[in-house]
Protein backbone atom coordinates (compact mmCIF):
# COMPACT_ATOMS: atom_id res chain seq x y z
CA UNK A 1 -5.39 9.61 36.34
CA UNK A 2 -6.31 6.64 34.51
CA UNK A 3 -3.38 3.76 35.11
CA UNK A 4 -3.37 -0.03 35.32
CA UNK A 5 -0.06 -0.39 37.39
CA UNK A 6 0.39 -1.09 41.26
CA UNK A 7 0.99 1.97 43.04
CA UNK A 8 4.16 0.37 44.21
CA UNK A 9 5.37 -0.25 40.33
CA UNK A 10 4.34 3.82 39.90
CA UNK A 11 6.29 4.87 42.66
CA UNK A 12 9.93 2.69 41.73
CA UNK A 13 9.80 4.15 38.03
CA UNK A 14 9.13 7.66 39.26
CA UNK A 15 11.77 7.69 41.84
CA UNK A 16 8.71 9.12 44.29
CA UNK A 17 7.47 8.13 47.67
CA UNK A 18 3.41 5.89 48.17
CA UNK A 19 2.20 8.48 49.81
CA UNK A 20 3.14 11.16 47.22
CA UNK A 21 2.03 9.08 44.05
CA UNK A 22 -1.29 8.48 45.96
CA UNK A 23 -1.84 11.89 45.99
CA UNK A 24 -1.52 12.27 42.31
CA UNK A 25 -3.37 9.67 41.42
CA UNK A 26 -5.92 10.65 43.11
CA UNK A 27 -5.70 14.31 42.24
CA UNK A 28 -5.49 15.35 45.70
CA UNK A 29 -4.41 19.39 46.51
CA UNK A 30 -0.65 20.74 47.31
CA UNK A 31 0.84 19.22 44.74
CA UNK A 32 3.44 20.65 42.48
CA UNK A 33 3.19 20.13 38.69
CA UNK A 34 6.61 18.88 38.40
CA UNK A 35 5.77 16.14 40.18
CA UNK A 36 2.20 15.56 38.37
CA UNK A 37 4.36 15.19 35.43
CA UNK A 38 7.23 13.03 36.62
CA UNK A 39 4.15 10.24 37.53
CA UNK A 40 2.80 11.04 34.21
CA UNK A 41 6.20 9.88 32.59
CA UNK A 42 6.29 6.97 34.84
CA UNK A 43 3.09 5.44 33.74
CA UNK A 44 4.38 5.80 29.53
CA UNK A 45 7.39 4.75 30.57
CA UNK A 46 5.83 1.57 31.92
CA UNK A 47 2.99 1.17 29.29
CA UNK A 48 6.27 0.55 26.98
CA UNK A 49 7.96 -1.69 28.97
CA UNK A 50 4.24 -3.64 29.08
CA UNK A 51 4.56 -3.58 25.30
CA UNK A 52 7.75 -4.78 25.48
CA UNK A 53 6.76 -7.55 27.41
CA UNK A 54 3.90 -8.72 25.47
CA UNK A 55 5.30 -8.65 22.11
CA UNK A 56 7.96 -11.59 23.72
CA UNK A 57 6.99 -14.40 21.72
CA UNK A 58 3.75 -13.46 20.59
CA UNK A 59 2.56 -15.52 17.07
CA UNK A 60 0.27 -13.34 14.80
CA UNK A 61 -1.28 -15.33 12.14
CA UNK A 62 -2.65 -12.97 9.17
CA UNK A 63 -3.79 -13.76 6.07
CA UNK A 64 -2.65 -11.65 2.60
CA UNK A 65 -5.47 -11.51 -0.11
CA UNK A 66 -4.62 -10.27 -2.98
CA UNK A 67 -6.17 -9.77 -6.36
CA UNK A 68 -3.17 -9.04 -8.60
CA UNK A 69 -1.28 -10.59 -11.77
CA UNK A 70 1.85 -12.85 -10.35
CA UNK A 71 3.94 -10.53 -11.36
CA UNK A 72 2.86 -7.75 -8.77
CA UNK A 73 1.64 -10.70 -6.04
CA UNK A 74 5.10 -12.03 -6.17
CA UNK A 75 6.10 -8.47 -4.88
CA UNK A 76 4.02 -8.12 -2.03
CA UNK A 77 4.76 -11.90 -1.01
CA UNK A 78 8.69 -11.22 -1.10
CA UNK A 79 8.33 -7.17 0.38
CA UNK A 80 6.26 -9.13 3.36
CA UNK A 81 8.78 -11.89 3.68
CA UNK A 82 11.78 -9.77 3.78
CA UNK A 83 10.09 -8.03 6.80
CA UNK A 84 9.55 -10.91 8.87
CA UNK A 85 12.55 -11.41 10.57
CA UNK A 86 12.70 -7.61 11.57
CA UNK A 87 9.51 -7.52 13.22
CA UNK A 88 10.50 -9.46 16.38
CA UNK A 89 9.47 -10.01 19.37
CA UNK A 90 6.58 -10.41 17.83
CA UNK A 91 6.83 -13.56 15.07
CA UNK A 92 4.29 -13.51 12.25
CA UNK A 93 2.81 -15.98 10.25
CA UNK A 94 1.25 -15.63 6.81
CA UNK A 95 -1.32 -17.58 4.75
CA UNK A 96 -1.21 -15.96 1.08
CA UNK A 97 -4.39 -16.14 -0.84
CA UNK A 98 -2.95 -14.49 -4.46
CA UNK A 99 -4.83 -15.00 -7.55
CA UNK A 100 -5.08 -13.29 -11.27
CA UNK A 101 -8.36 -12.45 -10.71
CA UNK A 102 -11.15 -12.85 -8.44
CA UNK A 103 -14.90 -12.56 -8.44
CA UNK A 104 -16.80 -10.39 -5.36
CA UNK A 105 -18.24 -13.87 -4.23
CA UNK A 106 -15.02 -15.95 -4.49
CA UNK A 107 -13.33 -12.82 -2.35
CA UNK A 108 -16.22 -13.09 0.50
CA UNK A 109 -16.32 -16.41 0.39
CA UNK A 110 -12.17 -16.36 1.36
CA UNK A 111 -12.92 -13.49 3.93
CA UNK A 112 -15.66 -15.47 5.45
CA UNK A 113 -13.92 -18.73 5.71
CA UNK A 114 -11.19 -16.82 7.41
CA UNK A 115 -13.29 -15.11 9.78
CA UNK A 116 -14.76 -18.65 10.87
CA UNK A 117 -11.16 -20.02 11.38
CA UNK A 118 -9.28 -17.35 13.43
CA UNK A 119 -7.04 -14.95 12.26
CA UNK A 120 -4.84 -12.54 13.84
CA UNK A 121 -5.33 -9.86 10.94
CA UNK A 122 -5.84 -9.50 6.84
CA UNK A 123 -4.06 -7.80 4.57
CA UNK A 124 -6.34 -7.49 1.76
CA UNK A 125 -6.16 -6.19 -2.09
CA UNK A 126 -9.77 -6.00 -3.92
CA UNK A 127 -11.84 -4.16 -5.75
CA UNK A 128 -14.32 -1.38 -3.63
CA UNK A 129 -17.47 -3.00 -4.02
CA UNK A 130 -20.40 -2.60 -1.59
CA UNK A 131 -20.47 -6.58 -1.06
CA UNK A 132 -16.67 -6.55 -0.17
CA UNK A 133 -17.59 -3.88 2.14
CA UNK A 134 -20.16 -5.33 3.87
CA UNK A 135 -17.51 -8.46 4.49
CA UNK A 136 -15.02 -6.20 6.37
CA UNK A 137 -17.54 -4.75 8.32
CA UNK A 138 -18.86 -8.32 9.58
CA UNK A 139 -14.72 -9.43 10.36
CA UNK A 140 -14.78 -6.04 12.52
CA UNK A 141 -17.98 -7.16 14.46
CA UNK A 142 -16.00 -10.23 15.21
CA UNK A 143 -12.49 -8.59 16.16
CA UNK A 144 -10.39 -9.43 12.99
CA UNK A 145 -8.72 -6.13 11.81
CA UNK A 146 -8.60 -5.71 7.80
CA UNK A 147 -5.64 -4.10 6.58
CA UNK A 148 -5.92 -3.09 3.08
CA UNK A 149 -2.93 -2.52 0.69
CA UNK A 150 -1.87 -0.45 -2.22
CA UNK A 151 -5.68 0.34 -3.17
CA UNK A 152 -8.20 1.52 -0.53
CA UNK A 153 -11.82 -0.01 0.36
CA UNK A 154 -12.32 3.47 2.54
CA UNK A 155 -15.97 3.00 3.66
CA UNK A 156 -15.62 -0.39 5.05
CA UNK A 157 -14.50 -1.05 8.38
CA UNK A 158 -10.92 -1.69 7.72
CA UNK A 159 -8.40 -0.32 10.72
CA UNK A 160 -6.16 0.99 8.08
CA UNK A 161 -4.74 1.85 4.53
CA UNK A 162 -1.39 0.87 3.86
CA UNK A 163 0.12 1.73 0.50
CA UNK A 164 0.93 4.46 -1.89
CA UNK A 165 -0.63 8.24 -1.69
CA UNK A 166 -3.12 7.26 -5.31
CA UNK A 167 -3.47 11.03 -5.90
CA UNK A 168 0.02 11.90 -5.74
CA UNK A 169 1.42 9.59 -7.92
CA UNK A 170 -1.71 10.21 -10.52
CA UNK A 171 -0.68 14.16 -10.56
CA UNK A 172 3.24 13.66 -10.72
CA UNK A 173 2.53 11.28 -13.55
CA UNK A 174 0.79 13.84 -15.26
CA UNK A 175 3.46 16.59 -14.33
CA UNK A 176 6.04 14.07 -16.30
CA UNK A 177 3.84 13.31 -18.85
CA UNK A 178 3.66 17.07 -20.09
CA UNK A 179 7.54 18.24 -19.20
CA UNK A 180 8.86 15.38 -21.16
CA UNK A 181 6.72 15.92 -24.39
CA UNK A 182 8.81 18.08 -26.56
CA UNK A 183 4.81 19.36 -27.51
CA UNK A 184 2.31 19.05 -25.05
CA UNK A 185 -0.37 18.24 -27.12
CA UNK A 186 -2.15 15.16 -28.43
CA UNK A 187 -3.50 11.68 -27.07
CA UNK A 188 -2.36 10.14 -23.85
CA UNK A 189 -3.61 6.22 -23.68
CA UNK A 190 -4.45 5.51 -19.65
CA UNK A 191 -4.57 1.55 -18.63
CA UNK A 192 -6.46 0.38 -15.55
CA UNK A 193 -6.93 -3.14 -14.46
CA UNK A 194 -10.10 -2.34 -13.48
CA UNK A 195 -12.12 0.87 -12.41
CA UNK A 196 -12.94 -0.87 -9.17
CA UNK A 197 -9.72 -0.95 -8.12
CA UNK A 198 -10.00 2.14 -5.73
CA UNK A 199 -6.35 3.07 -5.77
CA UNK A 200 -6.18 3.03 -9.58
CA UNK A 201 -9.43 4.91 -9.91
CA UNK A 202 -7.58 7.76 -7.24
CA UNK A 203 -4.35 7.90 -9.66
CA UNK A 204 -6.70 8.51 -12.74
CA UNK A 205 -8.80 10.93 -11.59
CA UNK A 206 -5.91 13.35 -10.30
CA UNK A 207 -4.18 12.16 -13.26
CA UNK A 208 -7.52 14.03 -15.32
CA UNK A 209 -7.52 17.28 -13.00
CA UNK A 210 -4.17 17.53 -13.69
CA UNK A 211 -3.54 17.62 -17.04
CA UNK A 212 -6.53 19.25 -17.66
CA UNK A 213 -5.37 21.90 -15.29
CA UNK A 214 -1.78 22.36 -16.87
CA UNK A 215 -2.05 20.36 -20.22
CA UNK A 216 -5.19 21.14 -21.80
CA UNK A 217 -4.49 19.82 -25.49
CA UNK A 218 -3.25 16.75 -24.18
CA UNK A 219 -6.51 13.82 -24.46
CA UNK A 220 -6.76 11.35 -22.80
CA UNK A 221 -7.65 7.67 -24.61
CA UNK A 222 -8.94 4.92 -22.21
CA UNK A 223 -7.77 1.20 -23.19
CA UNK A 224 -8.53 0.49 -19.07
CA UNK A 225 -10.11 -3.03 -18.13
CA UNK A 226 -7.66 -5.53 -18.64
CA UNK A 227 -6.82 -6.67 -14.95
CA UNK A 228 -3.01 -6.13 -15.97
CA UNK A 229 -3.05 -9.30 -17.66
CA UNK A 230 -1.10 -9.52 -21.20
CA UNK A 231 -4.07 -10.69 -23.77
CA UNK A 232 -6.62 -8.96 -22.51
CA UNK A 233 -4.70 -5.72 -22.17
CA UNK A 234 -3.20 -5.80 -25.46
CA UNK A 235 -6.87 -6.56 -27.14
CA UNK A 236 -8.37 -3.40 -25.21
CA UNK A 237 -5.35 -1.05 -26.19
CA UNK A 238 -5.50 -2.00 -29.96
CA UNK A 239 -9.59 -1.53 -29.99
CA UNK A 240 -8.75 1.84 -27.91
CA UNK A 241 -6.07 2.86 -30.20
CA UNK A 242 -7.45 1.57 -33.73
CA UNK A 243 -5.50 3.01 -36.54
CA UNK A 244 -6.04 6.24 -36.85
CA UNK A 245 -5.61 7.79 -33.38
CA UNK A 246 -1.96 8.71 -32.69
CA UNK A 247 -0.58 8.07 -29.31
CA UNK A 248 2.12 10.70 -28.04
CA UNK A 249 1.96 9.38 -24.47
CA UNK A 250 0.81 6.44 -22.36
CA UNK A 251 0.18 6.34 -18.60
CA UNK A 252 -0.29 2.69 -17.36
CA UNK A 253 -1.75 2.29 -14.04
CA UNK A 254 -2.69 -1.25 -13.27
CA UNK A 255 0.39 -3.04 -15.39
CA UNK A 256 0.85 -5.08 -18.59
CA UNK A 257 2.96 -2.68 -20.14
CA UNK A 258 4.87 -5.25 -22.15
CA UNK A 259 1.21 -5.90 -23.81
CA UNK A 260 0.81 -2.46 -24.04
CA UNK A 261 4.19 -1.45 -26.14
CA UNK A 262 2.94 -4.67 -28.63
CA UNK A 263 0.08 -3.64 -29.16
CA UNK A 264 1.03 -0.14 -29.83
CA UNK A 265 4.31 -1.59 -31.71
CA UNK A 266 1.72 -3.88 -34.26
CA UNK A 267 -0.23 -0.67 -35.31
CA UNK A 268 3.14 1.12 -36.19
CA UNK A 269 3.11 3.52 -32.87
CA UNK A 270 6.30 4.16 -30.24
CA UNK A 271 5.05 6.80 -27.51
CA UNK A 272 7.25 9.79 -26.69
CA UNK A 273 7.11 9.13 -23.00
CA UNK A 274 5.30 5.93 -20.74
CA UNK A 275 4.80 5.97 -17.46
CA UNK A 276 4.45 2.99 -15.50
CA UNK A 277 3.97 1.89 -12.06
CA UNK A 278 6.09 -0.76 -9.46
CA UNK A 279 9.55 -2.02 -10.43
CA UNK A 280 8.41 -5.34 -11.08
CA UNK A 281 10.54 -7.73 -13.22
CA UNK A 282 8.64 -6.72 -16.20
CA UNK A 283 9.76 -2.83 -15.75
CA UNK A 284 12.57 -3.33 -14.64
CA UNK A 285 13.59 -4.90 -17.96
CA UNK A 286 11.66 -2.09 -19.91
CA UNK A 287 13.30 0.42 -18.24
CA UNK A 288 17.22 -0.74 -18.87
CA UNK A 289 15.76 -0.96 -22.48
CA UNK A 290 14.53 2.13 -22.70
CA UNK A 291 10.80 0.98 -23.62
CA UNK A 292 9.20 3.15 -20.84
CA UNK A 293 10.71 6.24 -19.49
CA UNK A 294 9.89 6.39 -16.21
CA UNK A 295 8.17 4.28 -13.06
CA UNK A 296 6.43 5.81 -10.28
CA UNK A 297 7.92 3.30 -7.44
CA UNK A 298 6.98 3.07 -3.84
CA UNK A 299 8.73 0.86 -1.29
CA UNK A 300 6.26 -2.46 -0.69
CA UNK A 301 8.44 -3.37 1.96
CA UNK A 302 7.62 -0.11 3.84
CA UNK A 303 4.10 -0.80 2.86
CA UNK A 304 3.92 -4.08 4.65
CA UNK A 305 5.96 -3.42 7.83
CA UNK A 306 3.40 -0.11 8.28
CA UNK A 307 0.51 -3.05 7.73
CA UNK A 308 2.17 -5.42 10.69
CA UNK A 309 2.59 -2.34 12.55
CA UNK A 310 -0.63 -1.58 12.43
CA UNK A 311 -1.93 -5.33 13.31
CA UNK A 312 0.49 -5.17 16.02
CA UNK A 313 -1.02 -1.65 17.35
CA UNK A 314 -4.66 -3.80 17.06
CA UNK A 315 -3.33 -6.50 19.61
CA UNK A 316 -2.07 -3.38 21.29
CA UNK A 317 1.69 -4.89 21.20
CA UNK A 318 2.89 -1.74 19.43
CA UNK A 319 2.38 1.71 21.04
CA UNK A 320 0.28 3.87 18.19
CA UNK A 321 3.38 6.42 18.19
CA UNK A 322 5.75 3.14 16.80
CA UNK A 323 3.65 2.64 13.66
CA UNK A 324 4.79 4.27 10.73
CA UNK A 325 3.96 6.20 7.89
CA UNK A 326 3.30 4.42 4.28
CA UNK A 327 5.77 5.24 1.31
CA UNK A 328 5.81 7.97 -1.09
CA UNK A 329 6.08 8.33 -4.92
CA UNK A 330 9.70 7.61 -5.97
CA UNK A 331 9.79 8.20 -9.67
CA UNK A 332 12.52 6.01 -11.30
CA UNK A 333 14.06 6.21 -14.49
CA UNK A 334 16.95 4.10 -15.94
CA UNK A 335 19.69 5.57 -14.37
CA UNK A 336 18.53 5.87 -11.14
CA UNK A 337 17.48 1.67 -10.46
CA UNK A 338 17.62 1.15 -7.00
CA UNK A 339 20.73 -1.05 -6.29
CA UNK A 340 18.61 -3.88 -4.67
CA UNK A 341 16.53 -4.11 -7.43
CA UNK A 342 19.34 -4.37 -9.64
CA UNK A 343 20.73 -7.13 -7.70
CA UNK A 344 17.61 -9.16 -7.21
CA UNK A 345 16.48 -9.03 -11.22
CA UNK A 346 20.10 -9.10 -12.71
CA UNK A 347 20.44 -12.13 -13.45
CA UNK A 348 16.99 -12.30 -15.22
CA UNK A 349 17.92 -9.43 -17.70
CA UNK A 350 21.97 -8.97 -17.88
């Protein structure tokens, strides 16, 4: 029975005897399974007390990349900051690297330079490229653990994805889509920030099988590549749309919506129904006017305490059983704002 304890330390926390401990341990004969199992027990008992004791004090630097508008990098920076305090004894410390936008080198040129200064983890947001891959996997050779967040990289060597289920919130946005059309049929406009994004590339594609598999005259009209930014999504929705195709529904899935309704507003069109994604300051204001009707939400602050969990597990200062599961969908329309948000954005939009 594998065990790094004294025999002495076995023997206290099972309430049992040297000699009787010894011969478990060494999976001697004439002994009865109730007492197999009561050493057993001691030895998880005491591989959480170890845990316990580790964690005292412990700094973990990590490092958050993230390519994202402000608007959505702001979230994750306040969701991880709102954790800290509850993730003692351990105390981590963050370095944010948050930009707009970010080219494959200027992302493994940031990984690398990490990777040559020490870090305790990295929560990372990019595109799945083969490059940024290939990064991850030389951070792993050198025992720095890459968490990604809210969109997957899943043939790299990251430890862990921690972040929304993609294909579940692409099908229930579909499953909205054609229950609140009064007529099913038509052109849906879909927005990503870019197709490289794996977790927006997941949401889209269920979002396809899906309403082709229940909604079958609904079409779908592609205005995707804006990286969630305001000009360049509005410009790629208006060349999408043009003036003669009529939208009855939009799904954005990588943000901008307020570009989105402007542009569709300038050519003359309101969509039936819009579904958007995160409760962002930008939605959140959209929603209380009634501009979009829905948002598929998931709690970030879940998100990131799974991530620390899981660095935590890494520096094995968490027990694998104590890390947790990442959100669900939530879908969100205005009358059911979470009071939090409410209270965080009210003063920005009364």
């Amino acid at each position: 029975m594998a065990h790094r304890f004294l025999m002495k330390e076995i023997a206290l926390q099972a309430g049992l005897g040297l000699a009787t401990v010894d011969r478990v341990l060494n999976g001697r004969k004439h002994v009865r399974e109730h007492t197999r199992q009561r050493v057993e027990h001691a030895i998880k008992e005491l591989e959480k007390q170890q845990f316990q004791l580790a964690t005292s004090g412990r700094k973990l630097v990590v490092d958050v990349v993230v390519e994202a508008p402000p608007r959505f990098s702001d979230e994750i920076r306040e969701a991880l900051e709102s954790e800290l305090p509850g993730l003692h004894p351990a105390v981590f410390r963050p370095r944010f690297l948050m930009r707009d936008t970010m080219t494959t080198t200027e992302v493994i040129d940031a990984l690398k330079a990490i990777g040559r200064r020490g870090s305790h983890g990295i929560f990372l947001k990019a595109r799945d490229v083969p490059e940024i891959s290939h990064a991850i996997a030389e951070l792993q050779q050198r025992g720095t653990p890459v968490i990604t967040i809210f969109t997957d990289i899943p043939q790299s060597g990251r430890i862990a994805y921690a972040g929304l289920d993609n294909r579940m919130a692409g099908a229930t946005a579909a499953y909205l889509i054609g229950q609140w059309l009064v007529h099913p049929e038509g052109n849906v406009l879909v927005t990503m920030s870019n197709e490289r994004f794996k977790g927006e590339e997941e949401r889209e594609v269920s979002f396809r099988e899906e309403l082709r598999r229940r909604f079958p005259k609904l079409k779908l009209v592609d205005a995707s590549g804006g990286h969630g930014l305001d000009t360049q999504t509005e410009e790629r929705v208006k060349r999408a749309v043009g003036r003669r195709k009529k939208i009855a529904a939009v799904y954005s899935m990588g943000g901008g919506n307020v570009a989105i309704l402007r542009a569709l507003q300038s050519i003359g069109q309101m969509p039936e129904c819009f579904i958007g994604h995160d409760l962002d300051r930008d939605n959140v204001h959209l929603l209380r006017e009634g501009k979009i009707s829905a948002v598929l939400h998931h709690d970030l602050r879940q998100d990131m305490r799974t991530a620390c969990h899981h660095i935590m597990h890494f520096h094995k200062l968490l027990p694998a059983s104590a890390v947790g599961l990442s959100s669900s969908v939530v879908v969100v329309t205005p009358v059911n704002i979470p009071q939090y948000v409410e209270q965080r954005f009210g003063k920005l939009y009364p």
